[in-house]
PDB file of N, CA and C in Angstrom:
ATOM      1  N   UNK A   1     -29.431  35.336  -3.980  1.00  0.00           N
ATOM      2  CA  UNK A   1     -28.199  34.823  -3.416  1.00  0.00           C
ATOM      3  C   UNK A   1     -28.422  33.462  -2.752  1.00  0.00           C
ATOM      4  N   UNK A   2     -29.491  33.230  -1.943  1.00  0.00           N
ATOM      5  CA  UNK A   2     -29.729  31.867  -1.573  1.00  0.00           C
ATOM      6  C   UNK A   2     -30.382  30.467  -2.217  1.00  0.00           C
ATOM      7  N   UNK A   3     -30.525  31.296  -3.160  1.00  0.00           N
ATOM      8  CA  UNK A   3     -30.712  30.382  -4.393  1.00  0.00           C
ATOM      9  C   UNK A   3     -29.484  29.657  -5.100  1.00  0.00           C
ATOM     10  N   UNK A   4     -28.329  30.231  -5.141  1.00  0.00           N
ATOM     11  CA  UNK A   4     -27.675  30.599  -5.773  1.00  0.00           C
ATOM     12  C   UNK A   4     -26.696  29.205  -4.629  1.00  0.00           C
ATOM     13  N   UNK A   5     -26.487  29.486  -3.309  1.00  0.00           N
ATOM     14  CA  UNK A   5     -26.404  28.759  -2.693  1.00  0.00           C
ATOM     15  C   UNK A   5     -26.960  27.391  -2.384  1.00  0.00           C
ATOM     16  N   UNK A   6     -28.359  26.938  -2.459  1.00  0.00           N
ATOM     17  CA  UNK A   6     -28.728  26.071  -2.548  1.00  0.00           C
ATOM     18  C   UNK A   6     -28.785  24.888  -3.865  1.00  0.00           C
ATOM     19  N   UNK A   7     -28.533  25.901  -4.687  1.00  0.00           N
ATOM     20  CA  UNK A   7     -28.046  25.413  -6.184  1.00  0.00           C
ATOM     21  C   UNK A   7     -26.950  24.339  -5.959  1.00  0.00           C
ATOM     22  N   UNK A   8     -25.582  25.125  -5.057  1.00  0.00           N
ATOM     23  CA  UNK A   8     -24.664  24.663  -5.113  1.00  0.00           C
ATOM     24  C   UNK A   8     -24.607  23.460  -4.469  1.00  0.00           C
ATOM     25  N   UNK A   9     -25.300  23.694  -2.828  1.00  0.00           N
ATOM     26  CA  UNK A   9     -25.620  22.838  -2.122  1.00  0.00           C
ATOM     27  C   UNK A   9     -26.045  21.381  -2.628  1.00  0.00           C
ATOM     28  N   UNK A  10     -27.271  21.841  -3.565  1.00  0.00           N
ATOM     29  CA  UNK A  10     -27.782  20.368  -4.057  1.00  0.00           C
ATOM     30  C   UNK A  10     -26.491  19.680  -5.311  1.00  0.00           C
ATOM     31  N   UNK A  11     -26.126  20.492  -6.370  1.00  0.00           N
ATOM     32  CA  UNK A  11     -25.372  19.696  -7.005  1.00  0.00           C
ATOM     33  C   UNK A  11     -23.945  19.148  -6.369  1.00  0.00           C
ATOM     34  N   UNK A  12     -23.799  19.589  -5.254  1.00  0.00           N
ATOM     35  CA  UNK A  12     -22.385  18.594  -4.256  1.00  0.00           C
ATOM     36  C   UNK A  12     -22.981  17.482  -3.922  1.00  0.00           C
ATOM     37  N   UNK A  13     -24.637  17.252  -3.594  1.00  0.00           N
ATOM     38  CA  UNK A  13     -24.698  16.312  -2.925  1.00  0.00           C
ATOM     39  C   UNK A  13     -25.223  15.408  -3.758  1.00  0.00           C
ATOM     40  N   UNK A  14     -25.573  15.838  -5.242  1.00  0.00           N
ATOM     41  CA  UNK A  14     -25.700  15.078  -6.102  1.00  0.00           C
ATOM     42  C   UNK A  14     -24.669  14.326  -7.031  1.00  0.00           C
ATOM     43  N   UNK A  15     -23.665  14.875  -6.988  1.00  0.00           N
ATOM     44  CA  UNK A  15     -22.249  14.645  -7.216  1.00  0.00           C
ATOM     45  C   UNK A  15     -21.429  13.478  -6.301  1.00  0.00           C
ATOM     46  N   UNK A  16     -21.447  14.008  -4.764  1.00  0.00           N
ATOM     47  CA  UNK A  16     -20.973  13.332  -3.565  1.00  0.00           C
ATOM     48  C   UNK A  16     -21.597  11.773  -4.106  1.00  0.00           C
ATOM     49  N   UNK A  17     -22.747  11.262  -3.914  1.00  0.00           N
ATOM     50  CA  UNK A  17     -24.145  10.296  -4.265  1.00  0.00           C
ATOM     51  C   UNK A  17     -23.406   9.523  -5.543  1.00  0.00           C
ATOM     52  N   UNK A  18     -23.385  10.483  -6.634  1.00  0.00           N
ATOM     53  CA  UNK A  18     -23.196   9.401  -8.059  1.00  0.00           C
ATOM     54  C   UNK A  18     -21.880   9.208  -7.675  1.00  0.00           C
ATOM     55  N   UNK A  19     -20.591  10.030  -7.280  1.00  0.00           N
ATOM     56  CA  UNK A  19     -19.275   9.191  -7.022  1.00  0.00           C
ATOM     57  C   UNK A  19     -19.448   7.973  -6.068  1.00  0.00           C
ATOM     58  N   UNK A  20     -20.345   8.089  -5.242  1.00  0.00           N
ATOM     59  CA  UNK A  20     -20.338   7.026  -4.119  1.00  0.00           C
ATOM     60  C   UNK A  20     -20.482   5.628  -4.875  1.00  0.00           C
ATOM     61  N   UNK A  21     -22.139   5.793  -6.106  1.00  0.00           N
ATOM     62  CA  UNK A  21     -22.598   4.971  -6.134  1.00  0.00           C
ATOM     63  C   UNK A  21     -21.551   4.305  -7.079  1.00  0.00           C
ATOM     64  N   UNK A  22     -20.759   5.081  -8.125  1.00  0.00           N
ATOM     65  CA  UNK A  22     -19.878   4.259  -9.012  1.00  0.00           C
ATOM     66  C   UNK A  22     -18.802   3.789  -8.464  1.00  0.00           C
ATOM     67  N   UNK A  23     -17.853   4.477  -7.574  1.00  0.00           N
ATOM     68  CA  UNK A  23     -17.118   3.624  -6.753  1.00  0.00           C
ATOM     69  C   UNK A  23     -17.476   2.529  -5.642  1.00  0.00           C
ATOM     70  N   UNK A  24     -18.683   2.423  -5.578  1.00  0.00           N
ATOM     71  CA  UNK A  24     -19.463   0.961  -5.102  1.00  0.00           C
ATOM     72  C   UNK A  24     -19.588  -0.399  -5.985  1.00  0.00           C
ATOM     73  N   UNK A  25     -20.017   0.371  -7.198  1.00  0.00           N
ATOM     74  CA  UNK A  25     -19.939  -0.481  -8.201  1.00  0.00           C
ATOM     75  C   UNK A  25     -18.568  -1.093  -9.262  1.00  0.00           C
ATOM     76  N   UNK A  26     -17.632  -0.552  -8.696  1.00  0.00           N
ATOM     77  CA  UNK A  26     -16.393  -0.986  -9.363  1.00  0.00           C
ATOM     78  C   UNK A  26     -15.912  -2.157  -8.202  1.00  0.00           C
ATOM     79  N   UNK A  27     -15.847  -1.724  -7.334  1.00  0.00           N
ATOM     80  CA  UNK A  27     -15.912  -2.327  -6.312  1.00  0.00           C
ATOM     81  C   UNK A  27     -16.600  -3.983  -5.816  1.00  0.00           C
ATOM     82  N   UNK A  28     -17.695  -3.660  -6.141  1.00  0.00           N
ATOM     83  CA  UNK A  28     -18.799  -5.288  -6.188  1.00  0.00           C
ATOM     84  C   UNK A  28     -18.318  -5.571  -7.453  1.00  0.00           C
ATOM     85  N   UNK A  29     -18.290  -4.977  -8.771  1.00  0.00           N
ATOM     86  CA  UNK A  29     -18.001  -6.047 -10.051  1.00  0.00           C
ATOM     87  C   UNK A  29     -16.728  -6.332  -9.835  1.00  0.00           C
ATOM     88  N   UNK A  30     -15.475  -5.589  -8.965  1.00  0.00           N
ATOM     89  CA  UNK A  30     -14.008  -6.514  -8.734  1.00  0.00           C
ATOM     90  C   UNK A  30     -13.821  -7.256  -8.032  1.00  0.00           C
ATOM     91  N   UNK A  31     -15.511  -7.255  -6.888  1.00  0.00           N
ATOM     92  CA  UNK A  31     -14.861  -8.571  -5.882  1.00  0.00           C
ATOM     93  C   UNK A  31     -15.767  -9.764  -6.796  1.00  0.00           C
ATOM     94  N   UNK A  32     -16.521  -9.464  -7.055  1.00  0.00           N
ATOM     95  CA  UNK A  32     -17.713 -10.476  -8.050  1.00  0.00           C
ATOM     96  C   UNK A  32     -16.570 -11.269  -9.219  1.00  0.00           C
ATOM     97  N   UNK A  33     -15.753 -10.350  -9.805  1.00  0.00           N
ATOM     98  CA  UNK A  33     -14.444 -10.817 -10.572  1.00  0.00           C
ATOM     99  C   UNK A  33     -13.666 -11.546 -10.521  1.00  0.00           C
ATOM    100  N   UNK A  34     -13.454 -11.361  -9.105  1.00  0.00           N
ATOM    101  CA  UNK A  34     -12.286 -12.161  -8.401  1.00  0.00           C
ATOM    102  C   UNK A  34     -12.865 -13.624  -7.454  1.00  0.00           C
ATOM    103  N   UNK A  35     -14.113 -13.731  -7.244  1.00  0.00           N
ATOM    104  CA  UNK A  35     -15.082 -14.526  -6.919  1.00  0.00           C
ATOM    105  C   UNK A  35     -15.166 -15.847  -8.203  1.00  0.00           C
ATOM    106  N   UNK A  36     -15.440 -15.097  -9.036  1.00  0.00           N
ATOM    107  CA  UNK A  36     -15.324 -15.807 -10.327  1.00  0.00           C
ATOM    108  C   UNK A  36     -14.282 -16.567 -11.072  1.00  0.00           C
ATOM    109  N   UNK A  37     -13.096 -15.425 -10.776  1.00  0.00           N
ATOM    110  CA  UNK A  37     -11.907 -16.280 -11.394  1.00  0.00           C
ATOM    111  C   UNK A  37     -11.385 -17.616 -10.620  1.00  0.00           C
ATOM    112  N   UNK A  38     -11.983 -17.188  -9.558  1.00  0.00           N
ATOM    113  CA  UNK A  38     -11.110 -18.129  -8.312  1.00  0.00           C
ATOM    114  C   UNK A  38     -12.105 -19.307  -8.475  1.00  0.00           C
ATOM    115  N   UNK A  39     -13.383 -19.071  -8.896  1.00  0.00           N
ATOM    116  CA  UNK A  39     -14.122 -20.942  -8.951  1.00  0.00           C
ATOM    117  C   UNK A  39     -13.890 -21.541 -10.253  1.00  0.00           C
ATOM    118  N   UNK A  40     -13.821 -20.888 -10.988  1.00  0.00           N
ATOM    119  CA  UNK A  40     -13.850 -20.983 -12.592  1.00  0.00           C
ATOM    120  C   UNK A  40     -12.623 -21.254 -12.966  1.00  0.00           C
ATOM    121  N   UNK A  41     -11.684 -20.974 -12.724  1.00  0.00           N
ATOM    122  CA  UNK A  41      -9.938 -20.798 -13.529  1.00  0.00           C
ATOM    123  C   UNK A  41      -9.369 -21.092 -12.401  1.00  0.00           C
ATOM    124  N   UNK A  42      -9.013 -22.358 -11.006  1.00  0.00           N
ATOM    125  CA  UNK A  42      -8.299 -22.001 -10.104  1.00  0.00           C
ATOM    126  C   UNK A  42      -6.859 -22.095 -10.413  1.00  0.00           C
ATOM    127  N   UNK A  43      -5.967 -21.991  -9.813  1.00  0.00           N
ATOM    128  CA  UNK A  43      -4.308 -21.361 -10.177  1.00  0.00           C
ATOM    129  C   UNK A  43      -4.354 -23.165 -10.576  1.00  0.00           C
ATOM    130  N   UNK A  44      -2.988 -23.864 -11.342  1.00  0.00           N
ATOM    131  CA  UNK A  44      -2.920 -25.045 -11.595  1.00  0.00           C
ATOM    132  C   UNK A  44      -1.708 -25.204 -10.377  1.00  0.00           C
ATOM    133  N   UNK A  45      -1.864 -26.774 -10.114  1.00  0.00           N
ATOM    134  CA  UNK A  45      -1.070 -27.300  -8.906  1.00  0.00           C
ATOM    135  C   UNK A  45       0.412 -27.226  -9.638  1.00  0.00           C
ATOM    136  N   UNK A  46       1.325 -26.759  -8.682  1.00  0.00           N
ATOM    137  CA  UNK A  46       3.073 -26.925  -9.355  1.00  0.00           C
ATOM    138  C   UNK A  46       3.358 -28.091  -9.461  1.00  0.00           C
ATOM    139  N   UNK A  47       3.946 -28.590 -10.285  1.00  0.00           N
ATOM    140  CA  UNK A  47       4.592 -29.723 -10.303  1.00  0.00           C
ATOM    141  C   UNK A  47       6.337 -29.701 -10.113  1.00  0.00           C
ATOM    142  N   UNK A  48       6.760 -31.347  -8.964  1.00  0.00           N
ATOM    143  CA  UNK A  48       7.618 -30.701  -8.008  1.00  0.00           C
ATOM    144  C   UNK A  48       8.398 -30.827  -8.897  1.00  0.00           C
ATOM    145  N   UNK A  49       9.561 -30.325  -9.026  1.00  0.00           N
ATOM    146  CA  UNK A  49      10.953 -30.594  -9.836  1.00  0.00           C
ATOM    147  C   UNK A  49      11.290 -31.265  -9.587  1.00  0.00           C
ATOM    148  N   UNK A  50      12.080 -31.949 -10.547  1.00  0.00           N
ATOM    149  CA  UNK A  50      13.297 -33.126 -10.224  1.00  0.00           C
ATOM    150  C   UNK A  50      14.729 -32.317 -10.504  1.00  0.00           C
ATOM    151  N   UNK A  51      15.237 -32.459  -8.881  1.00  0.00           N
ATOM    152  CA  UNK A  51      17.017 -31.568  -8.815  1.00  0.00           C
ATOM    153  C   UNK A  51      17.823 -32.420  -9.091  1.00  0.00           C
ATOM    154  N   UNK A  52      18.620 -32.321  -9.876  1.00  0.00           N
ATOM    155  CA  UNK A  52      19.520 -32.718 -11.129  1.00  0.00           C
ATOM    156  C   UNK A  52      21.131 -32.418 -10.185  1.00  0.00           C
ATOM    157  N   UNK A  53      21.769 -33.271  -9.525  1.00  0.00           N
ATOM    158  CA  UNK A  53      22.949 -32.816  -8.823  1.00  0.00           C
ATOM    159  C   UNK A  53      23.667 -32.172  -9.911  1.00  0.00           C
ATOM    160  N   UNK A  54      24.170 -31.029  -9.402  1.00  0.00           N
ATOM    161  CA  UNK A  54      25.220 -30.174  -9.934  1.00  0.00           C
ATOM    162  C   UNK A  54      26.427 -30.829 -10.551  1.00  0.00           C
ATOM    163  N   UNK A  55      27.316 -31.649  -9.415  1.00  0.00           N
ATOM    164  CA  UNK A  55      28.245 -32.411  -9.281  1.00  0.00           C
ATOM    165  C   UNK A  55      28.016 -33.748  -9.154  1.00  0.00           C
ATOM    166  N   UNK A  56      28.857 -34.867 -10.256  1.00  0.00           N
ATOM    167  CA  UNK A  56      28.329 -36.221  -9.671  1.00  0.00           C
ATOM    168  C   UNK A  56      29.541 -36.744  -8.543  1.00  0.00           C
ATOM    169  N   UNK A  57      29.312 -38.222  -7.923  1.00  0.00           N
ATOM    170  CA  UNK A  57      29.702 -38.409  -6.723  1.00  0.00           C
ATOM    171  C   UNK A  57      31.364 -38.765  -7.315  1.00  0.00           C
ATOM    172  N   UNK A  58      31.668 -38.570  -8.442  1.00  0.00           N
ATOM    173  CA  UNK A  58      32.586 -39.336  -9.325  1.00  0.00           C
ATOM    174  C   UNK A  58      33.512 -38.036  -8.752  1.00  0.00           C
ATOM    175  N   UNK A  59      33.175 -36.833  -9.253  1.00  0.00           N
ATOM    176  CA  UNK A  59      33.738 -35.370  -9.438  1.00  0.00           C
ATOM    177  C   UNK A  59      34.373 -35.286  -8.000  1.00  0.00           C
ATOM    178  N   UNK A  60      33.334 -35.225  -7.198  1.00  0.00           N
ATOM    179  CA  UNK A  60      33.646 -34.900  -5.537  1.00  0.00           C
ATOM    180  C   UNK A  60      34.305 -35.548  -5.090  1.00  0.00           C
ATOM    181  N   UNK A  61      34.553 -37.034  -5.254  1.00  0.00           N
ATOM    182  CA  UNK A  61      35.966 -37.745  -4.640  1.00  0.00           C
ATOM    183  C   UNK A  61      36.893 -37.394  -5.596  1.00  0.00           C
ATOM    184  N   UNK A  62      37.128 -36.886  -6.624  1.00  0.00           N
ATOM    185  CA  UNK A  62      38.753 -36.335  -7.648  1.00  0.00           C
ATOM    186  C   UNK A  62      38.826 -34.909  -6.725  1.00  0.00           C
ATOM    187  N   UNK A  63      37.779 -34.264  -6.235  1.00  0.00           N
ATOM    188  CA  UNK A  63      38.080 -32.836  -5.659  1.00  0.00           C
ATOM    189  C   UNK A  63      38.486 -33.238  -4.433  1.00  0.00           C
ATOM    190  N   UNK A  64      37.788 -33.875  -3.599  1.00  0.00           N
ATOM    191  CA  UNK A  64      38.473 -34.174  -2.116  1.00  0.00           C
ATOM    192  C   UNK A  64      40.237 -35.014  -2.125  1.00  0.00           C
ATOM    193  N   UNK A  65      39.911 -35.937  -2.891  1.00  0.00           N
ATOM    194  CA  UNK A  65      41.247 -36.360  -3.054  1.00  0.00           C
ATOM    195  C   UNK A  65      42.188 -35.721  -3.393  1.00  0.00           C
ATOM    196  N   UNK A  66      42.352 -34.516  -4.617  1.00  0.00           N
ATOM    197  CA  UNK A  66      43.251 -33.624  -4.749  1.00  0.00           C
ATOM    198  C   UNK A  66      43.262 -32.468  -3.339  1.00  0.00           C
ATOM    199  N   UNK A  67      42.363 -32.602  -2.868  1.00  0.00           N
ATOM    200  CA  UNK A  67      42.647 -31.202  -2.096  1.00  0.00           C
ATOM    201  C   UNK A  67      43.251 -31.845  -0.866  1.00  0.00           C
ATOM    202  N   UNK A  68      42.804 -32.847  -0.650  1.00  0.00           N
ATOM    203  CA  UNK A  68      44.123 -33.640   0.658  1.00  0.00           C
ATOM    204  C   UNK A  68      45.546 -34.200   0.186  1.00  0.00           C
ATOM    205  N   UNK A  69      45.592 -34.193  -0.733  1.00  0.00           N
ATOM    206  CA  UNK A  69      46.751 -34.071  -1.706  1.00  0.00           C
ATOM    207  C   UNK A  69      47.862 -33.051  -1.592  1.00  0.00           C
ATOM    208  N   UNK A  70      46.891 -31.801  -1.978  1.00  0.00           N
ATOM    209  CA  UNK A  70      47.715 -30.732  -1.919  1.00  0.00           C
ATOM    210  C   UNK A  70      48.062 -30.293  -0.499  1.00  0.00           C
ATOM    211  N   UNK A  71      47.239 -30.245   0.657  1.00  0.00           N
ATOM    212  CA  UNK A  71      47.214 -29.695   1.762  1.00  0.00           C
ATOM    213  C   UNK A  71      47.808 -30.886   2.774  1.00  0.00           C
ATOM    214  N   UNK A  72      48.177 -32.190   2.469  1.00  0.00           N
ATOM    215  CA  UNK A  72      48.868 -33.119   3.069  1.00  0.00           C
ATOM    216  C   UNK A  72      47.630 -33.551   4.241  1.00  0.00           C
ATOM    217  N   UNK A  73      46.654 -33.452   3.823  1.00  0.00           N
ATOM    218  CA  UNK A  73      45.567 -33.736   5.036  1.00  0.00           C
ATOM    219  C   UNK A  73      44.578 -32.874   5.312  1.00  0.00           C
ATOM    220  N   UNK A  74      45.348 -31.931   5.739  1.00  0.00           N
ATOM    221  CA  UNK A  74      44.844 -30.845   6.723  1.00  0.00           C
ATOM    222  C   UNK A  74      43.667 -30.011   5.796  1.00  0.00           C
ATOM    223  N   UNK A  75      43.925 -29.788   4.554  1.00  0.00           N
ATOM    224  CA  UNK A  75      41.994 -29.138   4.098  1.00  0.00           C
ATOM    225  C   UNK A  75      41.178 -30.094   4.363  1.00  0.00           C
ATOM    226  N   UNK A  76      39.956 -29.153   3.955  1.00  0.00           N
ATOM    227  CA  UNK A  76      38.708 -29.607   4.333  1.00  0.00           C
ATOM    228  C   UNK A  76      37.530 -28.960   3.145  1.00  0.00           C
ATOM    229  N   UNK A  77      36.655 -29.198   2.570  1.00  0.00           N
ATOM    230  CA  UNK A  77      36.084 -29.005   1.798  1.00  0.00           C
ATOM    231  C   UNK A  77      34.894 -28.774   2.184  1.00  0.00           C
ATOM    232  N   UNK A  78      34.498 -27.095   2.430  1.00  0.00           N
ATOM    233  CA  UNK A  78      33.332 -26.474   3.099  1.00  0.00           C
ATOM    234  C   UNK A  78      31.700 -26.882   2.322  1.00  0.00           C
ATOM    235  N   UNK A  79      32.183 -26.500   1.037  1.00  0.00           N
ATOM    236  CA  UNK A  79      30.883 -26.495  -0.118  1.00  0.00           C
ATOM    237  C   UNK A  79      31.547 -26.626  -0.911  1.00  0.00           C
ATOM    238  N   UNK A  80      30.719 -27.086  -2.256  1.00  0.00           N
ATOM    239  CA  UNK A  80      31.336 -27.026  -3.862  1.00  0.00           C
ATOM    240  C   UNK A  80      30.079 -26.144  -4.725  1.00  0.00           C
ATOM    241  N   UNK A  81      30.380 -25.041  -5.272  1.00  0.00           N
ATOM    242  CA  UNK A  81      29.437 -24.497  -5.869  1.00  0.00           C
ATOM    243  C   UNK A  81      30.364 -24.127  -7.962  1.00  0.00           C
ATOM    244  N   UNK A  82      28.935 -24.712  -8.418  1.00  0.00           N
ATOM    245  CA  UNK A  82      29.733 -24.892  -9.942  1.00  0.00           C
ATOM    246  C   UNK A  82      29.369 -22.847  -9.970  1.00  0.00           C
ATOM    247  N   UNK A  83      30.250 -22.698 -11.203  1.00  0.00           N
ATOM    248  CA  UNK A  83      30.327 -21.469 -11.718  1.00  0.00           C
ATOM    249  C   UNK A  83      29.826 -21.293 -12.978  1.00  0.00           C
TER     250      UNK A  83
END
């Protein structure tokens, strides 16, 4: 019977040991990975956009002008968002 027990004993702790050592080793080759990609391949710099007005300045005085038009003055033109 204590054989039988110590049997068990040793293959947990031989078990416990090899999981340790392979989840160590996934571990160092993913930071070693990521070590690597980052000197070797770094991300490329963005390049900035050029913003393209929505509306030209032509549009926005026909919109302001009609809308004081219609409202005899009194609107006011919060934002213009195209659809």
């Amino acid at each position: 019977m204590e054989s039988n027990i110590s049997n068990a004993i040793l293959l947990l702790a031989i078990g416990m040991v090899t999981v340790f050592i392979v989840l160590m080793l996934v571990v160092l080759c993913g930071s070693l990975l990521i070590k690597l990609i980052n000197k070797y391949a770094p991300e490329p710099k963005a390049q900035p956009k050029l913003i393209k007005p929505l509306i030209s300045n032509k549009e926005i005085a026909v919109l302001t002008a009609v809308v004081e038009h219609i409202t005899l003055g009194n609107g006011k033109i919060d934002s213009i968002k195209k659809i």
